[in-house]
C-alpha atoms as a PDB file:
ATOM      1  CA  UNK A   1     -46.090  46.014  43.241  1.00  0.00           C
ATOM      2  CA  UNK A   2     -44.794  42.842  41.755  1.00  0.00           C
ATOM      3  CA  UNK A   3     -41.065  43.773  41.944  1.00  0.00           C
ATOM      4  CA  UNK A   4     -42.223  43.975  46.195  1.00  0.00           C
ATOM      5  CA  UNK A   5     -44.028  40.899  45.803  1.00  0.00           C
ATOM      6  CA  UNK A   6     -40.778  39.248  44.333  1.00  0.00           C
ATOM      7  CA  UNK A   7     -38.624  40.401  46.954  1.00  0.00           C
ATOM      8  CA  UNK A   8     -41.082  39.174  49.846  1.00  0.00           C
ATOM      9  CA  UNK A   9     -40.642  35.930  48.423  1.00  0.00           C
ATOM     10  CA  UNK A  10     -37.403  35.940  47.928  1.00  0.00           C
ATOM     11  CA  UNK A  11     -37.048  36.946  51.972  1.00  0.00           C
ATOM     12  CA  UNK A  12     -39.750  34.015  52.236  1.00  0.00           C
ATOM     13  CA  UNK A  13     -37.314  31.470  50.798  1.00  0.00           C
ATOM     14  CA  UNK A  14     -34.539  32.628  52.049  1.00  0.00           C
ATOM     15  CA  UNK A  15     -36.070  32.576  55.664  1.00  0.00           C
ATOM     16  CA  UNK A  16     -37.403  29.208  54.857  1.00  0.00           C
ATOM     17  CA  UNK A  17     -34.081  27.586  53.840  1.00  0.00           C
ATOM     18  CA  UNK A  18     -32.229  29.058  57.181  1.00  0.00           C
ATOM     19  CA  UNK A  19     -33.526  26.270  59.440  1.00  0.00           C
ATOM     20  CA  UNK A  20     -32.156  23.573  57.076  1.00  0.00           C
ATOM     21  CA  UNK A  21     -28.978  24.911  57.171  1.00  0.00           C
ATOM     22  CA  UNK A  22     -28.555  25.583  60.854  1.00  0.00           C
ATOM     23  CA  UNK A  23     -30.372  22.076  61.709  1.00  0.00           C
ATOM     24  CA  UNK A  24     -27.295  20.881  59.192  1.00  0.00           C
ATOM     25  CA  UNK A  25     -24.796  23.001  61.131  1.00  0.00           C
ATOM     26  CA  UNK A  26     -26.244  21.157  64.262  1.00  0.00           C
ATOM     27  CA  UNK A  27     -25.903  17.652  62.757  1.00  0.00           C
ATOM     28  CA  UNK A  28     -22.640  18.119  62.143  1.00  0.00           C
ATOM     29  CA  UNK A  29     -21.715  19.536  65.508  1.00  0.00           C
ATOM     30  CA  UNK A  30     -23.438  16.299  67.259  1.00  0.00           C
ATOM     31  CA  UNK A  31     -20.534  14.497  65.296  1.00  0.00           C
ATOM     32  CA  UNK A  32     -17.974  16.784  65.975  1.00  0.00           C
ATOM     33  CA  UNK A  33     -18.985  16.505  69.948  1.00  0.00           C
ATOM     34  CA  UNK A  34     -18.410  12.483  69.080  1.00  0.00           C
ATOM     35  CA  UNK A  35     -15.139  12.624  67.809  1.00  0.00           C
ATOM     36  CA  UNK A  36     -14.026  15.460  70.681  1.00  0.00           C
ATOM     37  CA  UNK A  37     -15.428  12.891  73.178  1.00  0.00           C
ATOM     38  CA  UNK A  38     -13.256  10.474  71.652  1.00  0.00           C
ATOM     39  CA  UNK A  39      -9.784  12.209  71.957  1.00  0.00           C
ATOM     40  CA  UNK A  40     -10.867  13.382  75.444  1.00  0.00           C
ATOM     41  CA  UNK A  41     -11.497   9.326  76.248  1.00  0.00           C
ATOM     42  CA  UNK A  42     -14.709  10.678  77.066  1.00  0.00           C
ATOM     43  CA  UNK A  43     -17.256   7.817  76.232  1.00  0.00           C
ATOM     44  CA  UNK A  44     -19.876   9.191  78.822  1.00  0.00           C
ATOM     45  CA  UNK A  45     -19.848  12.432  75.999  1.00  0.00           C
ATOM     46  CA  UNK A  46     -19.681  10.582  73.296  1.00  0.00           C
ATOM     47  CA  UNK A  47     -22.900   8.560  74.482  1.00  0.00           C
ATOM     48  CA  UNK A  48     -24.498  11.404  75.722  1.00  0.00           C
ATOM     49  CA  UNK A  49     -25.165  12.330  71.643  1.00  0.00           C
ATOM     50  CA  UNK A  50     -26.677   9.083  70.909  1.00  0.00           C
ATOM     51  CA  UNK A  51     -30.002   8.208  71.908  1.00  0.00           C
ATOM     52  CA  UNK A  52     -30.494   5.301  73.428  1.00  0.00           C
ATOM     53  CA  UNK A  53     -33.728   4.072  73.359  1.00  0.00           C
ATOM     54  CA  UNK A  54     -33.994   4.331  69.838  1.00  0.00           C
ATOM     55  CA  UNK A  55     -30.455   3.383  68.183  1.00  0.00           C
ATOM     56  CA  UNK A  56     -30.359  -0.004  67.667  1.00  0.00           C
ATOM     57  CA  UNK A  57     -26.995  -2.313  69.177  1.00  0.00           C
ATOM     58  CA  UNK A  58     -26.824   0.891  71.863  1.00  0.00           C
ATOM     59  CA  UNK A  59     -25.569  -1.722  74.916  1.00  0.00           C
ATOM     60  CA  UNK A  60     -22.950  -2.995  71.971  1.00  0.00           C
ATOM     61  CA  UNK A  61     -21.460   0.617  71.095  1.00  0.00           C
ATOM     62  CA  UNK A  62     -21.702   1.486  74.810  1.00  0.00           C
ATOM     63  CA  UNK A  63     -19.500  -1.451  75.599  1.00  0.00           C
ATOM     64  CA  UNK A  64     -17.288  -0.436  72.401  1.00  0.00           C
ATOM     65  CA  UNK A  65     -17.051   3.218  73.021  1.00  0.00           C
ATOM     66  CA  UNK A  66     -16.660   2.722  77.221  1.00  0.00           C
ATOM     67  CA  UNK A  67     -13.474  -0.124  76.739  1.00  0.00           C
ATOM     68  CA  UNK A  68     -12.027   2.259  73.837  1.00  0.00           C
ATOM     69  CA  UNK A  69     -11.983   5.207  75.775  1.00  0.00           C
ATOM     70  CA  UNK A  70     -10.408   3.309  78.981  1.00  0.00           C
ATOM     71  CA  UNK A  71      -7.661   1.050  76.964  1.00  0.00           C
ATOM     72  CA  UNK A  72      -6.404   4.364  74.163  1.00  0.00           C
ATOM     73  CA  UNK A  73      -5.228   7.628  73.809  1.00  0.00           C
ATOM     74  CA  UNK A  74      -7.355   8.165  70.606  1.00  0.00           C
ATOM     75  CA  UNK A  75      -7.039  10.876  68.045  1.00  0.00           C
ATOM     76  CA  UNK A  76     -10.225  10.783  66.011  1.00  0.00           C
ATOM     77  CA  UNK A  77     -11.227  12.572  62.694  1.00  0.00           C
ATOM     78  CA  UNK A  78     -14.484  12.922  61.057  1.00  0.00           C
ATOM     79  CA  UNK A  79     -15.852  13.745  57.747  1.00  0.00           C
ATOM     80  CA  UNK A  80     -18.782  13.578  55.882  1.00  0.00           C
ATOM     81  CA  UNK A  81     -18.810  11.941  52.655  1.00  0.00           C
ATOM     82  CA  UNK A  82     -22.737  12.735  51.796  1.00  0.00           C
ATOM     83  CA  UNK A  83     -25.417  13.554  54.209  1.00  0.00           C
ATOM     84  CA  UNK A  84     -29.234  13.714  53.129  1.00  0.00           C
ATOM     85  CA  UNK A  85     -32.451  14.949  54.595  1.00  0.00           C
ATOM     86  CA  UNK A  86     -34.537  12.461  54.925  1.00  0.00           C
ATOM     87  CA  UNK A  87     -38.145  13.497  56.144  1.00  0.00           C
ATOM     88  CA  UNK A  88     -37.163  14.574  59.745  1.00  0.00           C
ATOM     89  CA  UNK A  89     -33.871  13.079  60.214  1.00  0.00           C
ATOM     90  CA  UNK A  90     -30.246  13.421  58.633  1.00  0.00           C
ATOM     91  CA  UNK A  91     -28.764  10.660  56.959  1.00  0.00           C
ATOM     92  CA  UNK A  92     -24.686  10.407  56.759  1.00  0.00           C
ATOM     93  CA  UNK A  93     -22.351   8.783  55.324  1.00  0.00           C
ATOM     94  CA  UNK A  94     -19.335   9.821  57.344  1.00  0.00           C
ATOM     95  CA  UNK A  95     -15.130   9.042  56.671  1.00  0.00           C
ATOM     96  CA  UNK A  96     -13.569   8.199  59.923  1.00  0.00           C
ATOM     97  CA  UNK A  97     -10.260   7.770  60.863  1.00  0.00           C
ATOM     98  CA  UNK A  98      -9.300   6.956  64.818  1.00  0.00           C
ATOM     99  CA  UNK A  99      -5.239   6.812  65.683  1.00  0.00           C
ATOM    100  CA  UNK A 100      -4.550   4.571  68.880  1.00  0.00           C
ATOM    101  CA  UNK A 101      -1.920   4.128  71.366  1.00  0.00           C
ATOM    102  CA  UNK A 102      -2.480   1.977  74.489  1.00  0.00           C
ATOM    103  CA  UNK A 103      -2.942   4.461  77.641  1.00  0.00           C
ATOM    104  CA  UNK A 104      -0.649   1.606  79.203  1.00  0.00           C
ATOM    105  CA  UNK A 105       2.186   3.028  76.665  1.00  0.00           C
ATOM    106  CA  UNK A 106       3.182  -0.875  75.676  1.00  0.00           C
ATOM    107  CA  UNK A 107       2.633  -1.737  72.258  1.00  0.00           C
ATOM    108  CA  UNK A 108       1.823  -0.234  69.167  1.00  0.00           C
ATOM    109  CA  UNK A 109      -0.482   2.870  67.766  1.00  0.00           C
ATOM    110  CA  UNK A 110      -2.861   1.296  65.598  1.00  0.00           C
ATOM    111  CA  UNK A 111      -4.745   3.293  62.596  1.00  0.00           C
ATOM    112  CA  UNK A 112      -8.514   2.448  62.020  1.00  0.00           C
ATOM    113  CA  UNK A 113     -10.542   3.913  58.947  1.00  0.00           C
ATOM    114  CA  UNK A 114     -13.425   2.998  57.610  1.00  0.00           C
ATOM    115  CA  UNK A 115     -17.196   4.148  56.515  1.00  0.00           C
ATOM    116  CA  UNK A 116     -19.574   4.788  59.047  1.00  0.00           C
ATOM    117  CA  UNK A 117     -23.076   5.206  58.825  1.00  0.00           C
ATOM    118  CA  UNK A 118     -25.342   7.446  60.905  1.00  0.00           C
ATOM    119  CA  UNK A 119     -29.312   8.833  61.306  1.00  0.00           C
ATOM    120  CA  UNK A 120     -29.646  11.656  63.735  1.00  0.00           C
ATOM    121  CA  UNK A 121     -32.688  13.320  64.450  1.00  0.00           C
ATOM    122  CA  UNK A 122     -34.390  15.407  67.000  1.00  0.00           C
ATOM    123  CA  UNK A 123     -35.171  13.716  70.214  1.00  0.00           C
ATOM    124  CA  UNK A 124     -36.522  16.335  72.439  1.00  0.00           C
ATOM    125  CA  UNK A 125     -34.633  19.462  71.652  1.00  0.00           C
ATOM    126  CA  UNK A 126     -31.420  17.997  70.676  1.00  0.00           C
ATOM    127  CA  UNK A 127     -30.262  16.576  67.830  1.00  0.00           C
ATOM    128  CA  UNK A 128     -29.086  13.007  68.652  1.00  0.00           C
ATOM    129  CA  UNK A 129     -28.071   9.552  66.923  1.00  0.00           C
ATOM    130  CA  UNK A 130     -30.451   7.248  66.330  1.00  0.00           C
ATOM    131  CA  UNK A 131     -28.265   5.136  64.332  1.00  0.00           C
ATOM    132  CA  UNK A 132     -24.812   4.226  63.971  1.00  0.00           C
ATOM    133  CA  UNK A 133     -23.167   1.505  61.981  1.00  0.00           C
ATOM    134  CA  UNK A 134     -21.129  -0.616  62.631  1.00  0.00           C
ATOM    135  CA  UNK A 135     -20.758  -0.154  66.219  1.00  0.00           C
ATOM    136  CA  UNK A 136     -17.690  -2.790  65.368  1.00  0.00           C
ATOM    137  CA  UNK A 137     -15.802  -0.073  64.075  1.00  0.00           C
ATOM    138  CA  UNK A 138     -15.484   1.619  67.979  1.00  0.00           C
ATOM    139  CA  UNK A 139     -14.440  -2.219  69.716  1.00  0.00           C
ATOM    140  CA  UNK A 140     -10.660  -2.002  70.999  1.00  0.00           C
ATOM    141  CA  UNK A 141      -8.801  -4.316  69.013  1.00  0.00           C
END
């Protein structure tokens, strides 16, 4: 009996942990989506994963993200440096890089990297940002 009592919760935690890792899975697809948007100049995509009632400087990014996506071609990369559980939502501490050229083809690429910082949680049933810092780091130059 206990070896079956062992194994049940062994299935137990192993059930248990599941959700964690696909809510983790999910967290980092909502940033994947983000950077996609951004090489599609997509900024209505990449907005669509942030929630806007509750991520502070939303009408900033939105300005940032909307004149990026209209003024580059943008490749983007993204990739987490640490990300934490934090009650109900996912902290990160994410590495990006974004490469741009004018869409108007006159002048040069320019290469932007730097640290950003995000919280995404559940809002509804999707995973969404709730914060994102520094929405600086997505103004055209």
């Amino acid at each position: 009996m206990p070896a079956i009592a062992r194994s049940a919760l062994c299935a137990l935690g192993l059930w248990m942990a599941a959700p964690a890792a696909d809510d983790a899975d999910k967290v980092r697809a909502v940033l994947l989506e983000m950077s996609q948007a951004l090489q599609d100049s997509n900024a209505s995509r990449f907005l669509d994963q942030v929630d806007r009632r509750r991520c502070p400087g939303f009408a900033a990014l939105e300005d940032n993200v909307v004149a990026l996506a209209a003024q580059y071609e943008i490749a983007s990369s993204v990739a987490v440096i640490e990300q934490t559980k934090n009650g109900e939502a996912w902290e990160s501490k994410l590495d990006w890089l974004l490469e741009m050229k004018p869409a108007s083809g006159a002048g040069p690429a320019q290469r932007r990297r730097g640290t950003v910082t995000c919280r995404i949680e559940l809002s509804g049933k999707r995973w969404k940002v709730t914060r994102l810092e520094p929405v600086e780091f997505f103004k055209p130059s």
